[in-house]
C-alpha atoms as a PDB file:
ATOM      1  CA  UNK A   1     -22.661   9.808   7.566  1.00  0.00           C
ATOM      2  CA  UNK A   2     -22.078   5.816   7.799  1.00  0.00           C
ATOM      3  CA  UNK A   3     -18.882   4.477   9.141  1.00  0.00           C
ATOM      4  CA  UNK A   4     -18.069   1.300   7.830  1.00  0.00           C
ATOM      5  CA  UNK A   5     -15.422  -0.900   9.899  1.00  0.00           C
ATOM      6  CA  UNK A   6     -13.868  -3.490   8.233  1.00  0.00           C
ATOM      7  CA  UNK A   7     -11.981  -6.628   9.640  1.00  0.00           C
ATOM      8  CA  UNK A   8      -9.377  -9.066   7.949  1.00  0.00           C
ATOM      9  CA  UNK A   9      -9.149 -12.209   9.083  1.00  0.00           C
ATOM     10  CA  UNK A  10      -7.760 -15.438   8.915  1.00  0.00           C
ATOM     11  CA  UNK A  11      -8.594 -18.140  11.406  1.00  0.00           C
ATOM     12  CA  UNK A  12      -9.297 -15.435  14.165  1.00  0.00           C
ATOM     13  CA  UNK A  13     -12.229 -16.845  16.033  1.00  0.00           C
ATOM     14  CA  UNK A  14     -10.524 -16.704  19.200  1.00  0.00           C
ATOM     15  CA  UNK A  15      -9.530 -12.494  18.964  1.00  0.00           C
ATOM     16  CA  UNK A  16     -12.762 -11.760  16.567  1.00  0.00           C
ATOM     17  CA  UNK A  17     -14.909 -11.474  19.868  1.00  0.00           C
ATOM     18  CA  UNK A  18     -12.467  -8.994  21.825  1.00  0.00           C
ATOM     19  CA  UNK A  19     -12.121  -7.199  18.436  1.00  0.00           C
ATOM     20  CA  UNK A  20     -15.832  -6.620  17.661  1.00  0.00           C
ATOM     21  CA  UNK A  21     -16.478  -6.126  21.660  1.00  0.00           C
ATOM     22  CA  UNK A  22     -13.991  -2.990  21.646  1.00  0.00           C
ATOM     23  CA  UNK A  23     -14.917  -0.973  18.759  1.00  0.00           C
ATOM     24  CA  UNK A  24     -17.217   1.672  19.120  1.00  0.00           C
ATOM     25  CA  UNK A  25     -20.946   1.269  18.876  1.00  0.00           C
ATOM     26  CA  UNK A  26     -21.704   5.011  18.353  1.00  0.00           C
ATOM     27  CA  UNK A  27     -19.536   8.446  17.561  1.00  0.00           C
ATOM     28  CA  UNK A  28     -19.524  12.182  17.152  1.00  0.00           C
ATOM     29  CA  UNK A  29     -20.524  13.075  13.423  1.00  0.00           C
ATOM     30  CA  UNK A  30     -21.537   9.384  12.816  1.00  0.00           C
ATOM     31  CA  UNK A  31     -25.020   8.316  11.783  1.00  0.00           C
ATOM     32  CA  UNK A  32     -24.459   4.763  11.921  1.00  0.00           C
ATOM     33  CA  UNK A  33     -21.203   2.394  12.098  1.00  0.00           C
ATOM     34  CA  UNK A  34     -21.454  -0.921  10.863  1.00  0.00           C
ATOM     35  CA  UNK A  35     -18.607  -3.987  11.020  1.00  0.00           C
ATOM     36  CA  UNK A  36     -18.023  -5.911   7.921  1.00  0.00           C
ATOM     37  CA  UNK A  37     -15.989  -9.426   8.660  1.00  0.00           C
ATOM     38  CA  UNK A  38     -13.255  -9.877   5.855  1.00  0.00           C
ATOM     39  CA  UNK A  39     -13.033 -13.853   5.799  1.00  0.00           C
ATOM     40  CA  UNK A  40      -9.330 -14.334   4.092  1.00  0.00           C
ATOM     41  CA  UNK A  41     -10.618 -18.367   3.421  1.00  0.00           C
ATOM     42  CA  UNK A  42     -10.501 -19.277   7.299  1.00  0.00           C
ATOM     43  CA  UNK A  43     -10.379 -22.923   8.100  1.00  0.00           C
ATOM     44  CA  UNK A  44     -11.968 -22.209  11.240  1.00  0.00           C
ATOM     45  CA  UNK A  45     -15.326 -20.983  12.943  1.00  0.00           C
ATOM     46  CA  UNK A  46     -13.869 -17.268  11.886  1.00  0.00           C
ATOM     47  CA  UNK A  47     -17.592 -16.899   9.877  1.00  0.00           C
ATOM     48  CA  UNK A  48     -19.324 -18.399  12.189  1.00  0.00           C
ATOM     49  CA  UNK A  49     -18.193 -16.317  15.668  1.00  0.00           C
ATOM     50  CA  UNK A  50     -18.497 -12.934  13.562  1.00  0.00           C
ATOM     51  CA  UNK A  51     -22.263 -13.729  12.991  1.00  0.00           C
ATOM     52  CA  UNK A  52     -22.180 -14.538  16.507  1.00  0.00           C
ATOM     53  CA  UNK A  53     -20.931 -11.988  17.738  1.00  0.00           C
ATOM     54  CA  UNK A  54     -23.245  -9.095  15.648  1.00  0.00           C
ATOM     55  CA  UNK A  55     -20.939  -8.275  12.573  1.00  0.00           C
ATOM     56  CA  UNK A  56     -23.397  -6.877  10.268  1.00  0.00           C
ATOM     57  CA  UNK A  57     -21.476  -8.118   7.216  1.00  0.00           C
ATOM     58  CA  UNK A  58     -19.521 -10.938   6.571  1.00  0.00           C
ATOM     59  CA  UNK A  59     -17.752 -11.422   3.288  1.00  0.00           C
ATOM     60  CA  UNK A  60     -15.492 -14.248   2.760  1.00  0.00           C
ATOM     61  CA  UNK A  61     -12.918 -15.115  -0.348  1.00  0.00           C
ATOM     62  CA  UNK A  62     -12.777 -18.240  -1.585  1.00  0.00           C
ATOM     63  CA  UNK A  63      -9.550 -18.838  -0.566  1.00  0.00           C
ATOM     64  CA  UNK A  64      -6.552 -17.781   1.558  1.00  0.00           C
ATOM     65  CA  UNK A  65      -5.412 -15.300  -0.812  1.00  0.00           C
ATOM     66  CA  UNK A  66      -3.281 -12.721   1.504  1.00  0.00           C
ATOM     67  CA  UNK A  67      -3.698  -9.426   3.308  1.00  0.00           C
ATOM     68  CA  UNK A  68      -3.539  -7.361   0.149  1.00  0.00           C
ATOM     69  CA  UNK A  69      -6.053  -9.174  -1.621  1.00  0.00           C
ATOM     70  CA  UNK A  70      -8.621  -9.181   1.526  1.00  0.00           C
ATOM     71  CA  UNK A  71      -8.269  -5.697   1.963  1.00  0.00           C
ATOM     72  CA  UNK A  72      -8.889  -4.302  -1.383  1.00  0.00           C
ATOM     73  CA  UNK A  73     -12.021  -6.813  -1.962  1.00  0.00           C
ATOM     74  CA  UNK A  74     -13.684  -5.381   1.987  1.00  0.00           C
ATOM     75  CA  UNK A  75     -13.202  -1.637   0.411  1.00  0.00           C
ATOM     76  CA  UNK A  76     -15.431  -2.897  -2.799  1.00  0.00           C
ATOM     77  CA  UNK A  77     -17.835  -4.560  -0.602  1.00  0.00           C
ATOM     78  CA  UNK A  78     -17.608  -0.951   1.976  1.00  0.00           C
ATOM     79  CA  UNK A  79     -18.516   1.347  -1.343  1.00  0.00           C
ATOM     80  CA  UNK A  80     -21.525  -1.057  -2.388  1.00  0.00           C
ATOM     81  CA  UNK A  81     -22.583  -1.599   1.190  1.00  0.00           C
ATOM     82  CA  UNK A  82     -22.137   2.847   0.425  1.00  0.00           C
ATOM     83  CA  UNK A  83     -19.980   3.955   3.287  1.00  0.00           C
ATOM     84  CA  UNK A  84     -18.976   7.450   3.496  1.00  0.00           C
ATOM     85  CA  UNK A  85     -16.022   6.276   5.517  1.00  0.00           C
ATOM     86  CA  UNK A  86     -13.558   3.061   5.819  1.00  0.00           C
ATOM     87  CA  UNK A  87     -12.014   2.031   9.038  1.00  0.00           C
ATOM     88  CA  UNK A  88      -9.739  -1.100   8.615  1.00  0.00           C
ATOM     89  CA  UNK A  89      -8.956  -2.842  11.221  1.00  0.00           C
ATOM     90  CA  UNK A  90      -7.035  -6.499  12.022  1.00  0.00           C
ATOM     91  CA  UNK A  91      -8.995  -9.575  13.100  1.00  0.00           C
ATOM     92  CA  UNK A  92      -5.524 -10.310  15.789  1.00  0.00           C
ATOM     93  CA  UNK A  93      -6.862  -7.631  17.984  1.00  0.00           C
ATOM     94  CA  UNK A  94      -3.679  -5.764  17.741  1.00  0.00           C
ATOM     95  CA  UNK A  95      -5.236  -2.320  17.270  1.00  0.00           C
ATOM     96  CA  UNK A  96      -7.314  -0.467  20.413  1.00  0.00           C
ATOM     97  CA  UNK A  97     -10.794  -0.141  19.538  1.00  0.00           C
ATOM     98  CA  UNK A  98     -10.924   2.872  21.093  1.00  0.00           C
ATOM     99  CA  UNK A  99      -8.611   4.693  18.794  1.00  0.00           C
ATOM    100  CA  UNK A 100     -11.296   4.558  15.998  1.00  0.00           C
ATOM    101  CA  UNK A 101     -12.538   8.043  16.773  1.00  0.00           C
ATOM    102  CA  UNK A 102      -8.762   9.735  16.492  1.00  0.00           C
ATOM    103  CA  UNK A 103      -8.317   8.133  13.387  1.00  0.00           C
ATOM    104  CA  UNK A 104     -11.957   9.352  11.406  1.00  0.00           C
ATOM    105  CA  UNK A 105     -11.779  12.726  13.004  1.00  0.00           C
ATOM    106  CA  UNK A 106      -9.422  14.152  10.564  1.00  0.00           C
ATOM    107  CA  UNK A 107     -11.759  12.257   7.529  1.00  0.00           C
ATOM    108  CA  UNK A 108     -14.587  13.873   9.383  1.00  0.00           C
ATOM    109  CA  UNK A 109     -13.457  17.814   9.576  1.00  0.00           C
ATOM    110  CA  UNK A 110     -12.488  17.244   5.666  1.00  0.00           C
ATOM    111  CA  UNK A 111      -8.619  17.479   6.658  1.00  0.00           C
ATOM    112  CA  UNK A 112      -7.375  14.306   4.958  1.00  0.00           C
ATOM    113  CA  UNK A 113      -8.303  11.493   2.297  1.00  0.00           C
ATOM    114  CA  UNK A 114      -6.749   8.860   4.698  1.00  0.00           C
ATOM    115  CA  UNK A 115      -5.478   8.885   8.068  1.00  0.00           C
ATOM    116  CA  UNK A 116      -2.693   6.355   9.176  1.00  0.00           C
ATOM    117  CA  UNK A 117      -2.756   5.177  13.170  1.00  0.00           C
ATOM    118  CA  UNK A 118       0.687   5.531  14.325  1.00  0.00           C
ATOM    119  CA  UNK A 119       1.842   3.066  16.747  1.00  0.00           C
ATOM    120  CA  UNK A 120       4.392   3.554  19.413  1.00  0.00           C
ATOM    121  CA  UNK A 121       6.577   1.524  17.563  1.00  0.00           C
ATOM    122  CA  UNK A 122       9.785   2.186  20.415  1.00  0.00           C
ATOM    123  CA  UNK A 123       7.170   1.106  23.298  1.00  0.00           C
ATOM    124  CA  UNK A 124       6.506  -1.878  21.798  1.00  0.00           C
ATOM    125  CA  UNK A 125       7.806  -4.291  24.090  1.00  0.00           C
ATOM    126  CA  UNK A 126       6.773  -7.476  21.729  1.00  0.00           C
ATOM    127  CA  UNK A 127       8.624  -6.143  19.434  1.00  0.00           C
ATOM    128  CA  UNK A 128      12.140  -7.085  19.017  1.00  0.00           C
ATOM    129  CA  UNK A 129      14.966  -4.268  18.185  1.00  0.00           C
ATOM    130  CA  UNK A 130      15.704  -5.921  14.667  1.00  0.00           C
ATOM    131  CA  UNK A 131      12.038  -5.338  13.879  1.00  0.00           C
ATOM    132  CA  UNK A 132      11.958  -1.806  15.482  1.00  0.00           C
ATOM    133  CA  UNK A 133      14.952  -0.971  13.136  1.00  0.00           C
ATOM    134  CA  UNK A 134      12.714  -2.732  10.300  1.00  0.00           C
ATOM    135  CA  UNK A 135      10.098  -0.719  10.944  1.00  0.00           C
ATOM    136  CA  UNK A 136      12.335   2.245  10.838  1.00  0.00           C
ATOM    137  CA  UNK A 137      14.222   1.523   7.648  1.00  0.00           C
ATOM    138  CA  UNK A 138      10.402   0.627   5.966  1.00  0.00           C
ATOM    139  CA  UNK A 139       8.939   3.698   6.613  1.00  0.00           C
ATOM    140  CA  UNK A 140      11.780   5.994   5.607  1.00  0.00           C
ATOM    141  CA  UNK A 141      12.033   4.221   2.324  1.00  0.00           C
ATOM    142  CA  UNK A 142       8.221   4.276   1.806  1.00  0.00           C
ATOM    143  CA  UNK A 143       8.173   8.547   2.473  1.00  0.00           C
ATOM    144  CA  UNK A 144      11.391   8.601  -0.354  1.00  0.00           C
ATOM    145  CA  UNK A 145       8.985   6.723  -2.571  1.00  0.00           C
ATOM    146  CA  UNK A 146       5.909   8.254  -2.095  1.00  0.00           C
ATOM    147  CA  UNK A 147       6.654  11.752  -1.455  1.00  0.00           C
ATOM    148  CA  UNK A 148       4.556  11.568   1.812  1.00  0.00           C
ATOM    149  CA  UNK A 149       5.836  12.060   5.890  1.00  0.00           C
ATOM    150  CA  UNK A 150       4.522   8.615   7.275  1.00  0.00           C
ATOM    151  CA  UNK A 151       6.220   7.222  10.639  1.00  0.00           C
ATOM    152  CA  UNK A 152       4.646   3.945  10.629  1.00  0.00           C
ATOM    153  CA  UNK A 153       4.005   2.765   7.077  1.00  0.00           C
ATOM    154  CA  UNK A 154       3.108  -0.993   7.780  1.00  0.00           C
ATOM    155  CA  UNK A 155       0.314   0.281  10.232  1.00  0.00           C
ATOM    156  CA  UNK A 156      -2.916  -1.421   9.000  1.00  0.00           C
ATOM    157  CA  UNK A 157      -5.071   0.861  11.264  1.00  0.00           C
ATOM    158  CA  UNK A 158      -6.650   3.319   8.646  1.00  0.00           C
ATOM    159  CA  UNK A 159      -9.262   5.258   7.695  1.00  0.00           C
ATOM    160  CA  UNK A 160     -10.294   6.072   4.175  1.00  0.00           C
ATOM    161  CA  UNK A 161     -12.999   8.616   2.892  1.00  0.00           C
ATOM    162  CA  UNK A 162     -15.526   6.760   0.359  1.00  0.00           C
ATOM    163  CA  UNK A 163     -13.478   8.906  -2.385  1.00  0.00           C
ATOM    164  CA  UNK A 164     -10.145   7.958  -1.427  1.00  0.00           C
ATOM    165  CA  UNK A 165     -11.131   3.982  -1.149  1.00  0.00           C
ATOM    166  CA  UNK A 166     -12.322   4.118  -4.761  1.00  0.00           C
ATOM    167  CA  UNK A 167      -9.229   5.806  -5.985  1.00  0.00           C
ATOM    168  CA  UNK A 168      -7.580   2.689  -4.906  1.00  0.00           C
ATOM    169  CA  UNK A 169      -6.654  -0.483  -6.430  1.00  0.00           C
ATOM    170  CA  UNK A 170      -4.376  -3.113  -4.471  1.00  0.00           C
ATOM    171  CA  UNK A 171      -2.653  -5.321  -7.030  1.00  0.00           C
ATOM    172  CA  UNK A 172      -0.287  -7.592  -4.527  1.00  0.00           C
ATOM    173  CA  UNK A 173      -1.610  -9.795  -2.310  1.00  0.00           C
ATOM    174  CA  UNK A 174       1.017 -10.008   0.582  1.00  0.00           C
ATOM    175  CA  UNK A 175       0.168  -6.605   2.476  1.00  0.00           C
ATOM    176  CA  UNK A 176      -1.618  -2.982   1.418  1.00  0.00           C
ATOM    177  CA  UNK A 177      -0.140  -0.974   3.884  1.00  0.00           C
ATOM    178  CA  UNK A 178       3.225   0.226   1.506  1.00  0.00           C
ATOM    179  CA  UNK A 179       1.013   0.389  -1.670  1.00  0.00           C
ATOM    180  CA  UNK A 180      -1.459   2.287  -0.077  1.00  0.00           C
ATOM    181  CA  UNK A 181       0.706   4.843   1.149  1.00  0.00           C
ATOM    182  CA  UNK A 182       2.597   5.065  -2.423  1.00  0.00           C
ATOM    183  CA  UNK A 183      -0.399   4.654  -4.584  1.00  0.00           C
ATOM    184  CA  UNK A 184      -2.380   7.764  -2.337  1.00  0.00           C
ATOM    185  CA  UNK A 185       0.875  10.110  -2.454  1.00  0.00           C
ATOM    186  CA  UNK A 186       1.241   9.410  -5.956  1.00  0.00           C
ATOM    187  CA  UNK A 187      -2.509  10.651  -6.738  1.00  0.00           C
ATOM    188  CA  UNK A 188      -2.056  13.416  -4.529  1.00  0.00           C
ATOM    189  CA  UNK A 189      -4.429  12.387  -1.722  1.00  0.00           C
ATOM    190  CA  UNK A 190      -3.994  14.482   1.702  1.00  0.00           C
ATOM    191  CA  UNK A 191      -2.573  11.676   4.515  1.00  0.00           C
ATOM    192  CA  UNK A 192      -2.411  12.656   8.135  1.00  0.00           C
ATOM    193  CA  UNK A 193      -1.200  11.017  10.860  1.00  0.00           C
ATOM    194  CA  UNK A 194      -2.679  10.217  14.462  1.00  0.00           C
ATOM    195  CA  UNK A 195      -1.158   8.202  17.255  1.00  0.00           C
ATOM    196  CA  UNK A 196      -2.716   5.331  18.356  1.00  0.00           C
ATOM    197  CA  UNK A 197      -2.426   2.506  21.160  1.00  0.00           C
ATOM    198  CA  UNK A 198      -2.099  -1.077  20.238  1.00  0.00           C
ATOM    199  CA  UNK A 199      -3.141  -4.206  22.743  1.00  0.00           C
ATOM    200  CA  UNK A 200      -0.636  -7.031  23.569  1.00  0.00           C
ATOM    201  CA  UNK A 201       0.120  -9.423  20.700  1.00  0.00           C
ATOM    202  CA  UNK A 202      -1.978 -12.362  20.625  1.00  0.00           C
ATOM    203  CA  UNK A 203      -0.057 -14.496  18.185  1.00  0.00           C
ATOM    204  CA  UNK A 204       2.923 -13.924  16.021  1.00  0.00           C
ATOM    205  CA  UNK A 205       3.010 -12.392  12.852  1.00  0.00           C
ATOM    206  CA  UNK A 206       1.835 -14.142   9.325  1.00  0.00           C
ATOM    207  CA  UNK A 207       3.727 -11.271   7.539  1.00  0.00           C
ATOM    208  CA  UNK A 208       6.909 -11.869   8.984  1.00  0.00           C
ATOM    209  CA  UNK A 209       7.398 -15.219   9.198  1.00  0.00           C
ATOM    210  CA  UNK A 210      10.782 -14.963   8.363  1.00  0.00           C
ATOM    211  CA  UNK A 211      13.081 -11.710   8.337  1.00  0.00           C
ATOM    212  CA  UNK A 212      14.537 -11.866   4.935  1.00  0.00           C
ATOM    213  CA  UNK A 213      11.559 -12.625   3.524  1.00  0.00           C
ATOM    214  CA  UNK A 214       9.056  -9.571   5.009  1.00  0.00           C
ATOM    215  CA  UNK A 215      12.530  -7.656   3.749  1.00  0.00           C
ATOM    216  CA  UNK A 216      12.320  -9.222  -0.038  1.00  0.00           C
ATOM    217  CA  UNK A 217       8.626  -8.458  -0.549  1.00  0.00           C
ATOM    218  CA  UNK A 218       8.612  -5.407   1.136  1.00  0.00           C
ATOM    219  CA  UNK A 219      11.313  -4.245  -1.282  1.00  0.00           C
ATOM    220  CA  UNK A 220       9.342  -5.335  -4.230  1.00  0.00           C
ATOM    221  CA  UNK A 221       6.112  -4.119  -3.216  1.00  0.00           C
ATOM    222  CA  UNK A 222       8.184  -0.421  -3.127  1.00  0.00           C
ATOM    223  CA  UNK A 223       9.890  -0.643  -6.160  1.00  0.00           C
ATOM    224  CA  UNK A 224       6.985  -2.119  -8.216  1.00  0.00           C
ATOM    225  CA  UNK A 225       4.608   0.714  -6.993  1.00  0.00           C
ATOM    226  CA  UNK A 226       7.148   3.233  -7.796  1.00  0.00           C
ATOM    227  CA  UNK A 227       7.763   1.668 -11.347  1.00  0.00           C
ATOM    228  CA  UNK A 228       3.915   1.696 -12.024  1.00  0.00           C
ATOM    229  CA  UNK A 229       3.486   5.499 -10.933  1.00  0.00           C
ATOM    230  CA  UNK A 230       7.057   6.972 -12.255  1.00  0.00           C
ATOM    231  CA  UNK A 231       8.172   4.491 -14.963  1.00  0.00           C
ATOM    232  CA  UNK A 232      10.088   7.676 -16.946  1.00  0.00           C
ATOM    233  CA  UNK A 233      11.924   8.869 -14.233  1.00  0.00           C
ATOM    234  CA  UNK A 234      12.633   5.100 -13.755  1.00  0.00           C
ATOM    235  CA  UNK A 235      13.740   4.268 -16.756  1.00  0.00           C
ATOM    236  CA  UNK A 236      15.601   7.373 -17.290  1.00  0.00           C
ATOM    237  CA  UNK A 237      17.464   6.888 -14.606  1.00  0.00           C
ATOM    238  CA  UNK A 238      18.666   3.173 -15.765  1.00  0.00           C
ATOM    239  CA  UNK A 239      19.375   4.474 -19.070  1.00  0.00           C
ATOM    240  CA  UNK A 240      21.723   7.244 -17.563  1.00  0.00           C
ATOM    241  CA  UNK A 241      23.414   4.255 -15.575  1.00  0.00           C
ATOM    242  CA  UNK A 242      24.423   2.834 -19.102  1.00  0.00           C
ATOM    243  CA  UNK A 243      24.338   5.936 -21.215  1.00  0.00           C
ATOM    244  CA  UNK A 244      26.794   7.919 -19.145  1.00  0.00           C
ATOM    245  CA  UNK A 245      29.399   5.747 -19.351  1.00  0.00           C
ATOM    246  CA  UNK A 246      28.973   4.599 -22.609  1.00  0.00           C
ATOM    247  CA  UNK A 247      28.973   8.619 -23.658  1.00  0.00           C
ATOM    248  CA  UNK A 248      32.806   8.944 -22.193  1.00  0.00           C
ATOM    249  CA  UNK A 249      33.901   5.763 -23.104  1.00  0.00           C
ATOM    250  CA  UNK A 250      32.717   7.008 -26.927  1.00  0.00           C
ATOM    251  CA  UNK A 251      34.566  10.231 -26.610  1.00  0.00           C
ATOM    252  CA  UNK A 252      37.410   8.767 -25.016  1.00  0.00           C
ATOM    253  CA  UNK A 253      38.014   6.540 -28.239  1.00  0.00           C
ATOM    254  CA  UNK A 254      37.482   9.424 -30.431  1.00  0.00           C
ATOM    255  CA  UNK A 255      39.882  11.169 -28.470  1.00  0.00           C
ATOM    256  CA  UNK A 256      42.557   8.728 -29.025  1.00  0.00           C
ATOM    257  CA  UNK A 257      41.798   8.045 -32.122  1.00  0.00           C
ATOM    258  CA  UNK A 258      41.480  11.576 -33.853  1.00  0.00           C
ATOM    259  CA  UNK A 259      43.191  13.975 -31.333  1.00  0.00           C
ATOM    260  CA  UNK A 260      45.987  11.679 -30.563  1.00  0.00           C
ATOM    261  CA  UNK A 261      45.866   9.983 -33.790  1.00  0.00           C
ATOM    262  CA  UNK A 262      46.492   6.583 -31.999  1.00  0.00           C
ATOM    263  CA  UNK A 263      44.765   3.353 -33.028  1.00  0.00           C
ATOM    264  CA  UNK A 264      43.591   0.108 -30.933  1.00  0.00           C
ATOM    265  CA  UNK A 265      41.238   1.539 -29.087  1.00  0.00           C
ATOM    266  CA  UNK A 266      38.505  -0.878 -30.993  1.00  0.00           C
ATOM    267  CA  UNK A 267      37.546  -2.853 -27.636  1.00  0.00           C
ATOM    268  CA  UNK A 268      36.260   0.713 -26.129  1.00  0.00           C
ATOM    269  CA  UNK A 269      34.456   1.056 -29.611  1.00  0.00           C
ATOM    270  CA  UNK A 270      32.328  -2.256 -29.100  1.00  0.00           C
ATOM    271  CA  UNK A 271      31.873  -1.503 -25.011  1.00  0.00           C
ATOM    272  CA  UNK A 272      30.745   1.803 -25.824  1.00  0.00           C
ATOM    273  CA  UNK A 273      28.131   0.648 -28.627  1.00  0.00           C
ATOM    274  CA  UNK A 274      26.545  -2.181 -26.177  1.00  0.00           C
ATOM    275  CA  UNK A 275      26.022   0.230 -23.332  1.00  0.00           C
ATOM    276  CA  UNK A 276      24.843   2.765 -26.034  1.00  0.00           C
ATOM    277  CA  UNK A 277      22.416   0.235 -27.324  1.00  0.00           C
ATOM    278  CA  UNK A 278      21.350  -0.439 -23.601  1.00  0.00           C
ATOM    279  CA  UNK A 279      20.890   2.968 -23.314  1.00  0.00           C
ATOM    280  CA  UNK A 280      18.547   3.187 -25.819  1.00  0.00           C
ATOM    281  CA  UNK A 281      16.526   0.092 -25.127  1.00  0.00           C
ATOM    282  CA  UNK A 282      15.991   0.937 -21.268  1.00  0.00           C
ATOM    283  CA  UNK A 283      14.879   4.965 -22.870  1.00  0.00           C
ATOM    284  CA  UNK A 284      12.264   3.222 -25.592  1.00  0.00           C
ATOM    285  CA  UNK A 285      11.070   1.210 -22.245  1.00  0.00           C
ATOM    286  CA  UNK A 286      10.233   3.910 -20.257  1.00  0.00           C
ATOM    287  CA  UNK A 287       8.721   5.569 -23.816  1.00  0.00           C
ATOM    288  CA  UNK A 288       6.600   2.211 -23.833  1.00  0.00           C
ATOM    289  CA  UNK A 289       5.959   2.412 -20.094  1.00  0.00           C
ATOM    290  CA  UNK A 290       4.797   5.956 -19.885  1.00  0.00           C
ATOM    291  CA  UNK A 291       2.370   5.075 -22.628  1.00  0.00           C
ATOM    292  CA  UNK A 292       1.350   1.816 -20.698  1.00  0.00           C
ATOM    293  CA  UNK A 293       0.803   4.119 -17.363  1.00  0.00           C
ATOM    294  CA  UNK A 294      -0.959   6.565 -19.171  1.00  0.00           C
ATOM    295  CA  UNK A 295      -3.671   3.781 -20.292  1.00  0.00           C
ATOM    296  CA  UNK A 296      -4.112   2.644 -17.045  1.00  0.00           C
ATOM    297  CA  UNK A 297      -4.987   5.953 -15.298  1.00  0.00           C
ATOM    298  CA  UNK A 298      -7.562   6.243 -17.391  1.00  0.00           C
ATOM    299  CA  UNK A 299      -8.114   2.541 -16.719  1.00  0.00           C
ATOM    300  CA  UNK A 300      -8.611   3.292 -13.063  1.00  0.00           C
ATOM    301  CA  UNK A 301     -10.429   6.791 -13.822  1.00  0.00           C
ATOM    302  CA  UNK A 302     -13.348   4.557 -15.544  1.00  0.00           C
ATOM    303  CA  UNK A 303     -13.223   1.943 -12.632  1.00  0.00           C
ATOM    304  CA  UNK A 304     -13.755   5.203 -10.069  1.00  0.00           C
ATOM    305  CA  UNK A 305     -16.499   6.166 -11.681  1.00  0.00           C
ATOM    306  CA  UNK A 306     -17.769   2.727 -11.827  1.00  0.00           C
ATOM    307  CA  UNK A 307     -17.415   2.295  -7.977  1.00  0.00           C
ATOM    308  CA  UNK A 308     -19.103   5.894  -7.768  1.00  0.00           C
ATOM    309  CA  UNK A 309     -22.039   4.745  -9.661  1.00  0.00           C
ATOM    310  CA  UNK A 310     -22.428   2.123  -7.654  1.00  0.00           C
ATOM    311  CA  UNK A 311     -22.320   3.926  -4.052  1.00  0.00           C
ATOM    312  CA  UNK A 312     -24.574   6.359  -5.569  1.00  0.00           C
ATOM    313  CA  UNK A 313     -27.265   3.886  -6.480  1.00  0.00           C
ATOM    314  CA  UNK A 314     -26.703   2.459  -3.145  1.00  0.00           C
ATOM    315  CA  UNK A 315     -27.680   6.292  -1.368  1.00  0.00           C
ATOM    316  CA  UNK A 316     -30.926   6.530  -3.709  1.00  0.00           C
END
């Protein structure tokens, strides 16, 4: 069984040491655990001190290209490098080394797909009480969208069984930890929960550098994953907004007009035909983008398989 640790980071030479010192060298049920250095296009000796300090991997992007993006290319590099199981971890020492046994345990006794480390968000003391409410707010709208009972959905302390990293595919670049959780309920995947303990903050936040933005993308990242997986129960839904009324509106000027036998009612006529119309269009959208979501299951069914091939040629 190999255990594959992976670290983003960007411009984290000075917390890459502690990180790397901290995490566990062997554990229960492990064969081997190796640490793979995600370099998110550092402009400083970030490569250079995880070498130094005995990464066994170091991968770097091109460019800085965002938490999303850095995450989903370490879990490619994890499944050719064939791990059995993921560990991702932050480069800001933020999450307790130590915790990386709680957190696989669950992977290990075949219990869950991917395990979420649960921070005590209320003990916090670096964080404020607008971001504690934040957090709050986040992860009750990520377990409406996703079907799934997470407390702390913008934890980035996870583990991920090889199979569940290959079922995923991270298409934003500001953060994975919402369309992770939404993308793993949608396919079904089993998610458990285990509390973890967090070090004090080293430096503040690239995510949230400013309230209404973390707010703005966090709300898009939600409603674009839901979109993708449920586009007809989207769609349907708009379509009722517009078709509903329209509907009443539509009997209410036949009403007039052939039970009451009253006239000049045209102006609910025309309103009633636009939202009608509307109706329709947003109903042939969700048609088109049921199709479209159809096409790209089996779009990411062939890219499994793909990854598999490639872990398995790894193992021979």
């Amino acid at each position: 069984m190999k255990l594959i640790i992976q670290i983003l980071c960007y411009n984290e030479e000075k917390t890459l040491p502690q990180v790397i010192e901290d995490l566990p060298r062997e554990l229960p049920g492990i064969d081997s655990i190796e640490y793979l250095v995600v370099d998110d296009g550092s402009t400083d000796r970030t490569v250079e001190t995880a070498r130094e300090v005995g990464a066994h991997h170091v991968t770097s992007l091109k460019s800085n290209q965002g938490c999303g993006a850095a995450f989903q290319h370490g879990l490619q590099e994890c499944i050719e490098l064939g791990a059995d199981i993921i560990v991702n971890t932050d480069g800001d020492n933020q999450y307790k080394g130590s915790c990386v046994e709680s957190i696989v345990t669950p992977i290990l006794e075949g219990t869950a797909d991917i395990v979420i480390g649960t921070r005590p968000i209320e003990e916090i003391e670096e964080f404020s009480w607008l971001k504690k409410k934040l957090q709050r707010i986040g992860s009750y709208v990520a377990r409406r969208f996703s079907g799934e009972e997470v407390p702390d959905a913008t934890s980035g302390f996870r583990a991920f069984s090889a199979d569940a990293a290959m079922h995923l595919h991270i298409t934003t670049r500001y953060s994975h930890t919402l369309e992770t959780i939404i993308q793993s309920g949608r396919l079904n995947m089993e998610i458990e929960q285990v509390p973890i303990e967090v070090n004090a903050k080293t430096r503040e936040s690239r995510l949230m550098t400013s309230i209404s933005q973390y707010i703005w993308r966090s709300a898009f990242i939600i409603l674009r994953s839901y979109i993708r997986y449920s586009p007809r129960q989207t769609f349907l839904f708009l379509s009722s907004i517009f078709g509903i009324p329209g509907l009443l509106i539509c009997l209410r000027f036949l009403y007039y007009s052939f039970i009451l036998d009253k006239s000049g009612y045209i102006q609910s006529l025309i309103l009633a035909a636009v939202l009608l119309l509307m109706s329709f269009q947003l109903l042939v959208l969700g048609i088109i983008a049921d199709l479209v979501g159809l096409n790209r299951r089996l779009l990411q069914e062939n890219y499994y398989l793909n990854k598999r091939q490639v872990r398995e040629k790894h193992h021979q």
